[in-house]
PDB file of N, CA and C in Angstrom:
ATOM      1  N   UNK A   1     -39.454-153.551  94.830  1.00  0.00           N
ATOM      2  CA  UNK A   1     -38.847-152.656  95.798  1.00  0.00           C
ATOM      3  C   UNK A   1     -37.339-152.889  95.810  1.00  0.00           C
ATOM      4  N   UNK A   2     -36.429-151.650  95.983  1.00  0.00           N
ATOM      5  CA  UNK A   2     -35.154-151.624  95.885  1.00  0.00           C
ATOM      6  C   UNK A   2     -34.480-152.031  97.081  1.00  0.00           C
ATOM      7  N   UNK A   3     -33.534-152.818  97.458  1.00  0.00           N
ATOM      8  CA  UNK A   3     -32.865-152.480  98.922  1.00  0.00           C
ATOM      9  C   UNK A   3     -32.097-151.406  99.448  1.00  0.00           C
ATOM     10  N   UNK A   4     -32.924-150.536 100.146  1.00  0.00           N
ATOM     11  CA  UNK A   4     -31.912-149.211 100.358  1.00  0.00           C
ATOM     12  C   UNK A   4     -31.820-149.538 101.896  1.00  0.00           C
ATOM     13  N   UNK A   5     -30.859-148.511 102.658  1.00  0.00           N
ATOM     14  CA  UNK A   5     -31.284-148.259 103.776  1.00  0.00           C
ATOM     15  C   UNK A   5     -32.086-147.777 104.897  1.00  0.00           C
ATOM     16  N   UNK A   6     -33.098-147.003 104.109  1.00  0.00           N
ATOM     17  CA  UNK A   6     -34.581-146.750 104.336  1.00  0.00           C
ATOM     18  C   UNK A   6     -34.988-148.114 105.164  1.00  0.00           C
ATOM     19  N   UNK A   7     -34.890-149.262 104.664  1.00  0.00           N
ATOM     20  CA  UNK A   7     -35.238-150.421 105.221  1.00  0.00           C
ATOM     21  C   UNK A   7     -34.863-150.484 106.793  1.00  0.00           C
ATOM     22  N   UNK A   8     -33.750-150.004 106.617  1.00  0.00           N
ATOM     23  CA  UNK A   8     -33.056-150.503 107.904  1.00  0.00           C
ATOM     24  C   UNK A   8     -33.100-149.759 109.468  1.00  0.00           C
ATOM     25  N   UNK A   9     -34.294-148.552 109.363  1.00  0.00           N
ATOM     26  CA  UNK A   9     -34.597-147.047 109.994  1.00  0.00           C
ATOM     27  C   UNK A   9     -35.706-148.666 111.231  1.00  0.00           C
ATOM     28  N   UNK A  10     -35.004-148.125 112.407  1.00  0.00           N
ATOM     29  CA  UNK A  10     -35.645-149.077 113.829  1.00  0.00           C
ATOM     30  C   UNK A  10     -35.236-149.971 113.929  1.00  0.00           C
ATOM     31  N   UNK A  11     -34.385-150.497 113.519  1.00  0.00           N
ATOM     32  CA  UNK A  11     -33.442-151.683 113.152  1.00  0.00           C
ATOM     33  C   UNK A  11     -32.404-151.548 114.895  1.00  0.00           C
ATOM     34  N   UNK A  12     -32.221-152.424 115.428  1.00  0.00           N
ATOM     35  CA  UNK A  12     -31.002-152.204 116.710  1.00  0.00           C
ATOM     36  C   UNK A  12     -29.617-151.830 116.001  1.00  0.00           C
ATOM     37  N   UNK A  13     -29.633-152.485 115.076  1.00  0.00           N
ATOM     38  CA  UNK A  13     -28.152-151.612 114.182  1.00  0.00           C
ATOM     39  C   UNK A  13     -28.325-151.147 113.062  1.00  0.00           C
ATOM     40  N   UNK A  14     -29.219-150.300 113.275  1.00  0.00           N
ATOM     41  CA  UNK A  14     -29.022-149.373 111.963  1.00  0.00           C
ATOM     42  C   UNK A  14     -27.707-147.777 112.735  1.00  0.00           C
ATOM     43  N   UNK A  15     -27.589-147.789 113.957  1.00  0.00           N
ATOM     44  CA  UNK A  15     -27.181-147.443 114.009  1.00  0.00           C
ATOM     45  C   UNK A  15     -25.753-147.323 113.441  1.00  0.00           C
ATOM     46  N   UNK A  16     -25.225-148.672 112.883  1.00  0.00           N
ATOM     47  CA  UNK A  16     -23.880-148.828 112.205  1.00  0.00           C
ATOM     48  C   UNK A  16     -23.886-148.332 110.769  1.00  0.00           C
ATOM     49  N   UNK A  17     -25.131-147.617 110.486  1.00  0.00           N
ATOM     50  CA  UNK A  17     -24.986-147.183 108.912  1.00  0.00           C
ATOM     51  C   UNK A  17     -24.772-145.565 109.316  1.00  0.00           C
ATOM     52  N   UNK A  18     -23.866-145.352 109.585  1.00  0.00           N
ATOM     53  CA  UNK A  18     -23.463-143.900 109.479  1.00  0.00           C
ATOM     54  C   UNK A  18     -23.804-142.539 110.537  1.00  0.00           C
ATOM     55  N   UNK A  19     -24.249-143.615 111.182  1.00  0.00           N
ATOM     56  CA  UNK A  19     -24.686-142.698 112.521  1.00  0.00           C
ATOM     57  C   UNK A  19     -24.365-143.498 113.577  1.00  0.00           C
ATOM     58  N   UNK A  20     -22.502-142.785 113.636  1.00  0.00           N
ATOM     59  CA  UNK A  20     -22.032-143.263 115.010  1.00  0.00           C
ATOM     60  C   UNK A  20     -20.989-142.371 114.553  1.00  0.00           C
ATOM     61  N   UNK A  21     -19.992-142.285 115.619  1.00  0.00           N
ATOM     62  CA  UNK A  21     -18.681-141.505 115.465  1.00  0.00           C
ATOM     63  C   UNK A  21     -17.826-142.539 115.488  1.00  0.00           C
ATOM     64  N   UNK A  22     -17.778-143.476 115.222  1.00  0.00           N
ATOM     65  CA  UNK A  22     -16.528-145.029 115.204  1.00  0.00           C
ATOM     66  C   UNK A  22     -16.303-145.161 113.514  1.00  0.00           C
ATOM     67  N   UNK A  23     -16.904-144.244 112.549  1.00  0.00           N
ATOM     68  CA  UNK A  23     -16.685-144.479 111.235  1.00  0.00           C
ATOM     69  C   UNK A  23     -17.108-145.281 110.683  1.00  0.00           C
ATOM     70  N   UNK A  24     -18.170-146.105 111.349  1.00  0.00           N
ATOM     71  CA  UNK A  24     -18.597-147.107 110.599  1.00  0.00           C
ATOM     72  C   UNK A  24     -19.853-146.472 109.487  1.00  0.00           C
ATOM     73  N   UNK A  25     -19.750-147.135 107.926  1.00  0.00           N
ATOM     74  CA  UNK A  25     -20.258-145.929 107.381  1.00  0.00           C
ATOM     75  C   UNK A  25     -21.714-147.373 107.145  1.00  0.00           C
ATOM     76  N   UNK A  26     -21.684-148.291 106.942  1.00  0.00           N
ATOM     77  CA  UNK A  26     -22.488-149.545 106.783  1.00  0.00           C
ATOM     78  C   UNK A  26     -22.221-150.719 107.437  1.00  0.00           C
ATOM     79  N   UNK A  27     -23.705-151.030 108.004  1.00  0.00           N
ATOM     80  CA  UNK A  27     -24.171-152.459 109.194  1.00  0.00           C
ATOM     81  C   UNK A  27     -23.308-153.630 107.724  1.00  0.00           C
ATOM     82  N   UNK A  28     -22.604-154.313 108.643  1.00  0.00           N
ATOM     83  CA  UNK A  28     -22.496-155.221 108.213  1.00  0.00           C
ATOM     84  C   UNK A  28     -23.191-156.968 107.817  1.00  0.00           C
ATOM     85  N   UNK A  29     -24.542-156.220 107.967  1.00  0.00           N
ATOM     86  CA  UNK A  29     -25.873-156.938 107.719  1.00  0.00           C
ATOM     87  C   UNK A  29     -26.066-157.043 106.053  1.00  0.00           C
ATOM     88  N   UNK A  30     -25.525-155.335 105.678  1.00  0.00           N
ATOM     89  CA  UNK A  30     -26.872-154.879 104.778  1.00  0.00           C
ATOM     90  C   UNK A  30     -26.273-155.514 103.365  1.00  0.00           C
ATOM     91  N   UNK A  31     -24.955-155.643 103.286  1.00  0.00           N
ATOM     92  CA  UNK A  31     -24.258-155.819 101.383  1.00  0.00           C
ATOM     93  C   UNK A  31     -25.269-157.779 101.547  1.00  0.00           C
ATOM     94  N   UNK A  32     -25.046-158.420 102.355  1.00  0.00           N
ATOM     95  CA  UNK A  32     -26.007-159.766 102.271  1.00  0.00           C
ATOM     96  C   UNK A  32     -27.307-159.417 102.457  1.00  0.00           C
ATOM     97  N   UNK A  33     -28.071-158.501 103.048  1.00  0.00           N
ATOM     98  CA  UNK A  33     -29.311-158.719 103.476  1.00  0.00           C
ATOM     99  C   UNK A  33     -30.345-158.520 102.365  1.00  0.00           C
ATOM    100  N   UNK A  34     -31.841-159.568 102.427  1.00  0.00           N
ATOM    101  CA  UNK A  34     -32.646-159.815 101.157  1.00  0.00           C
ATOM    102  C   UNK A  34     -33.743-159.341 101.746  1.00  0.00           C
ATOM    103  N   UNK A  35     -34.418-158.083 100.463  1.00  0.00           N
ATOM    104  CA  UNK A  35     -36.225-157.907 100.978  1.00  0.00           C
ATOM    105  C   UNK A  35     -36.588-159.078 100.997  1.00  0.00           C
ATOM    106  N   UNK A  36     -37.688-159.370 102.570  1.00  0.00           N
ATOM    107  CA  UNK A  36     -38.787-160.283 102.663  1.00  0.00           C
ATOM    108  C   UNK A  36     -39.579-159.876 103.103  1.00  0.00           C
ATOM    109  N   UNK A  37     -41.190-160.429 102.992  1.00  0.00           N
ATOM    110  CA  UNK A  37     -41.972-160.263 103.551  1.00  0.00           C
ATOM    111  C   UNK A  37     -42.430-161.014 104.895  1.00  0.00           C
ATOM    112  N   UNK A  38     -42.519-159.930 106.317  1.00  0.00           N
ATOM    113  CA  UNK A  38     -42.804-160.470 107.658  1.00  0.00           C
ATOM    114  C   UNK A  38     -43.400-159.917 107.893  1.00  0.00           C
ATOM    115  N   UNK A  39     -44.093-160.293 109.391  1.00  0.00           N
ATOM    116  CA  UNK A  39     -45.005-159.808 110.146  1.00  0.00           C
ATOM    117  C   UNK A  39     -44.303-159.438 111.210  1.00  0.00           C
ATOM    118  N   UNK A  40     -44.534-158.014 111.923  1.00  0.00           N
ATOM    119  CA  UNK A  40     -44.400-157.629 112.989  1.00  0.00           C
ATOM    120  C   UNK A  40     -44.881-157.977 114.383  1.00  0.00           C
ATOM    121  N   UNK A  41     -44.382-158.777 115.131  1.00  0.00           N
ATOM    122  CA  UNK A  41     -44.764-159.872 116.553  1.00  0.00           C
ATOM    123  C   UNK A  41     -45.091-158.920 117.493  1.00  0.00           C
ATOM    124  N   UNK A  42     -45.301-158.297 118.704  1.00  0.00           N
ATOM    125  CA  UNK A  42     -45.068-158.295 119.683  1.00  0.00           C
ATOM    126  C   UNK A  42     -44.789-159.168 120.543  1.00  0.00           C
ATOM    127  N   UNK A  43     -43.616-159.495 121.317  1.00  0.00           N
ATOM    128  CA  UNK A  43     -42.932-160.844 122.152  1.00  0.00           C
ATOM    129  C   UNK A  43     -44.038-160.974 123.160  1.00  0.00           C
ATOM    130  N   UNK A  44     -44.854-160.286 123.512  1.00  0.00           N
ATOM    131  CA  UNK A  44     -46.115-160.771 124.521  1.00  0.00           C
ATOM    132  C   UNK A  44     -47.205-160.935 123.847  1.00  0.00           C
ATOM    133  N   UNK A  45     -47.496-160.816 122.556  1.00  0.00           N
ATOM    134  CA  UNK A  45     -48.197-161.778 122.147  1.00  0.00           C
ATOM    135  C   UNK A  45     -48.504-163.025 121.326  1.00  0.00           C
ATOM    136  N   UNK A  46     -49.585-163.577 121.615  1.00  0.00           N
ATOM    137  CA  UNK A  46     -49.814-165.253 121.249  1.00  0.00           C
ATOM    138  C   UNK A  46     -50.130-165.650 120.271  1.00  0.00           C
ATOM    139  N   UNK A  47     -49.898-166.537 119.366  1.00  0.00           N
ATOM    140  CA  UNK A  47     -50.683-166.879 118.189  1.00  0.00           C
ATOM    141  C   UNK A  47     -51.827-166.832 118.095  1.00  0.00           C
ATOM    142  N   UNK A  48     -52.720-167.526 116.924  1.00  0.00           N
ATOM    143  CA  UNK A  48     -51.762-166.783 115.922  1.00  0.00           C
ATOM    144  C   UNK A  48     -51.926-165.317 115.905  1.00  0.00           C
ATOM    145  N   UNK A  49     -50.668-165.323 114.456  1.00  0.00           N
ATOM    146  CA  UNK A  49     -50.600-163.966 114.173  1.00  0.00           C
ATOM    147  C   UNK A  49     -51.389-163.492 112.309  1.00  0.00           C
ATOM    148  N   UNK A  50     -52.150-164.033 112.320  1.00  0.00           N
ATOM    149  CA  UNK A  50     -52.673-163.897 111.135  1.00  0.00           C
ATOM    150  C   UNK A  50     -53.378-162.168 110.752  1.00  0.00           C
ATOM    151  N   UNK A  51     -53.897-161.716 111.932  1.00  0.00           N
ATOM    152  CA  UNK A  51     -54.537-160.317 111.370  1.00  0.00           C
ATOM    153  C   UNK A  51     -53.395-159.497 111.548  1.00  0.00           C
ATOM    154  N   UNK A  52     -52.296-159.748 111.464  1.00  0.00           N
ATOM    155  CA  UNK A  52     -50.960-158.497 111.419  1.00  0.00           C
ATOM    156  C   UNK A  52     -50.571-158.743 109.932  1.00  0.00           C
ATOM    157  N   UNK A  53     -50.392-157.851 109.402  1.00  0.00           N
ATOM    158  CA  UNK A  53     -49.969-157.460 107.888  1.00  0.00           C
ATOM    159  C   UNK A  53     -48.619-157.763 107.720  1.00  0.00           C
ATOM    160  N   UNK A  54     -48.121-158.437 106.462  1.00  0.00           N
ATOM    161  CA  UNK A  54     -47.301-158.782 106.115  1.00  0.00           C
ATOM    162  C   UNK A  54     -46.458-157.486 105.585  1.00  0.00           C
ATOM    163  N   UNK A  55     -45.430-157.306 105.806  1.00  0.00           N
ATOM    164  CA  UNK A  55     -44.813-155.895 105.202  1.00  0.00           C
ATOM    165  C   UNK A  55     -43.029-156.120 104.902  1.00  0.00           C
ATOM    166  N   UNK A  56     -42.579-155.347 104.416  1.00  0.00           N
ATOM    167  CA  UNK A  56     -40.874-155.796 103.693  1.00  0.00           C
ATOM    168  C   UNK A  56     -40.376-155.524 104.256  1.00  0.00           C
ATOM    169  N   UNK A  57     -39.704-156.145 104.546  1.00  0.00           N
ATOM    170  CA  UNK A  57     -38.333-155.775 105.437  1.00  0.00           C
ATOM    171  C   UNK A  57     -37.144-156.556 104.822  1.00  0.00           C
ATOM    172  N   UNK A  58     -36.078-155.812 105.926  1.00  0.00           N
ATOM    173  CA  UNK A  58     -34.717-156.722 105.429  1.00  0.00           C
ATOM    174  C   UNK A  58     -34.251-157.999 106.379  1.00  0.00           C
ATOM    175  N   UNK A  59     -33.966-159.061 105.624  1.00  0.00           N
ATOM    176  CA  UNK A  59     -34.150-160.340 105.970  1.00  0.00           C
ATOM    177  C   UNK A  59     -32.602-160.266 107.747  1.00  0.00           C
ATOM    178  N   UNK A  60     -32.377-159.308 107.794  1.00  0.00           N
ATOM    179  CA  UNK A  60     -31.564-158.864 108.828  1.00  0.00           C
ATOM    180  C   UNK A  60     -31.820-157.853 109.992  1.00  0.00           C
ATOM    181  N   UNK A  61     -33.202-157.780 109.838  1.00  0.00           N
ATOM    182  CA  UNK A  61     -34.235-156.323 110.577  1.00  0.00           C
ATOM    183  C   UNK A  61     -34.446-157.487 112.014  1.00  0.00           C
ATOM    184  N   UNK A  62     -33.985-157.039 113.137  1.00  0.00           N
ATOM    185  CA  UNK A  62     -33.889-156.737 114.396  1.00  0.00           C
ATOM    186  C   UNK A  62     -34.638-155.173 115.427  1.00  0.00           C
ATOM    187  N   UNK A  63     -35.590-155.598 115.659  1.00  0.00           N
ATOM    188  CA  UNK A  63     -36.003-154.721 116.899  1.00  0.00           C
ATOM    189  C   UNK A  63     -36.183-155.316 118.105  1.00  0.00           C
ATOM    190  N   UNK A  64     -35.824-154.052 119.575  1.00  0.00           N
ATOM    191  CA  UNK A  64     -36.205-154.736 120.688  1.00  0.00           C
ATOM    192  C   UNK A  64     -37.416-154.664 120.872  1.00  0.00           C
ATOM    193  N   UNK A  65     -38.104-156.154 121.590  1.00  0.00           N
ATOM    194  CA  UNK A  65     -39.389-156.000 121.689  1.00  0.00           C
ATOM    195  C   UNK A  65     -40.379-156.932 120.532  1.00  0.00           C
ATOM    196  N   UNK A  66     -39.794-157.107 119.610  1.00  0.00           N
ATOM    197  CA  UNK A  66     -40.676-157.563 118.464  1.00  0.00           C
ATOM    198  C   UNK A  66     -39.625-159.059 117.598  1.00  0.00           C
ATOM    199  N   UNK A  67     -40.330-160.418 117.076  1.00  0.00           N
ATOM    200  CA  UNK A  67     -39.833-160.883 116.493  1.00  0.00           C
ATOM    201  C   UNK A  67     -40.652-160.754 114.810  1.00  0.00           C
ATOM    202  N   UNK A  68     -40.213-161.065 114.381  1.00  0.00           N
ATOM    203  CA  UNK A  68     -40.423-160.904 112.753  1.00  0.00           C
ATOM    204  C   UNK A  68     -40.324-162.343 112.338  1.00  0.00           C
ATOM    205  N   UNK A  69     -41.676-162.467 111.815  1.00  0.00           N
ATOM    206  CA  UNK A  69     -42.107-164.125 111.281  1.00  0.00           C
ATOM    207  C   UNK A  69     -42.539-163.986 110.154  1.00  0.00           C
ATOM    208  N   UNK A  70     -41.694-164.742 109.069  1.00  0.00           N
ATOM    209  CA  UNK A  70     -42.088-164.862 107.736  1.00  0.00           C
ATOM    210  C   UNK A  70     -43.261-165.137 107.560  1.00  0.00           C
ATOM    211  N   UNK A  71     -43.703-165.181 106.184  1.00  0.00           N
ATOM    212  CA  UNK A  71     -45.114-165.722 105.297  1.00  0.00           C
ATOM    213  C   UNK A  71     -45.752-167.268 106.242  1.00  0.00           C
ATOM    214  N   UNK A  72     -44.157-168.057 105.733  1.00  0.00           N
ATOM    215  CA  UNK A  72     -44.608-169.300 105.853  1.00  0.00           C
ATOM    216  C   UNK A  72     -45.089-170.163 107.220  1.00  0.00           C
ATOM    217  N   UNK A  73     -44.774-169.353 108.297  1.00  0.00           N
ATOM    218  CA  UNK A  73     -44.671-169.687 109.607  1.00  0.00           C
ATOM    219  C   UNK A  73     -46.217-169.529 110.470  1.00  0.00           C
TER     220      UNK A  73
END
């Protein structure tokens, strides 16, 4: 999988990739940020998290509401 900004769609700043009127045309996340594979948390719930699917994201993916826990964790 490629790193595009597709990745970055629900992200709290994806809004800085080109959808704002301040000119900002790219999150200054994304020229460093690496596909990984995480799991999607909900912050109210408890371990484990084993029956939630592992899926790609960018190693800089932020949502409210949710933490994102690698493979190894």
């Amino acid at each position: 999988m490629n790193k595009s900004k597709t990745l970055c769609i629900g992200c709290n700043d994806d809004f800085y990739n080109g959808k704002n009127d301040l000119g900002i045309e790219e999150c200054w996340c994304f020229e460093d940020a690496e596909i990984v594979e995480k799991r999607k948390v909900p912050i109210t719930m408890r371990p484990p998290w084993d029956g939630l699917p592992l899926e790609p994201r960018l190693s800089c993916f932020r949502q409210k509401g949710y933490v994102f826990i690698p493979e190894e964790k």
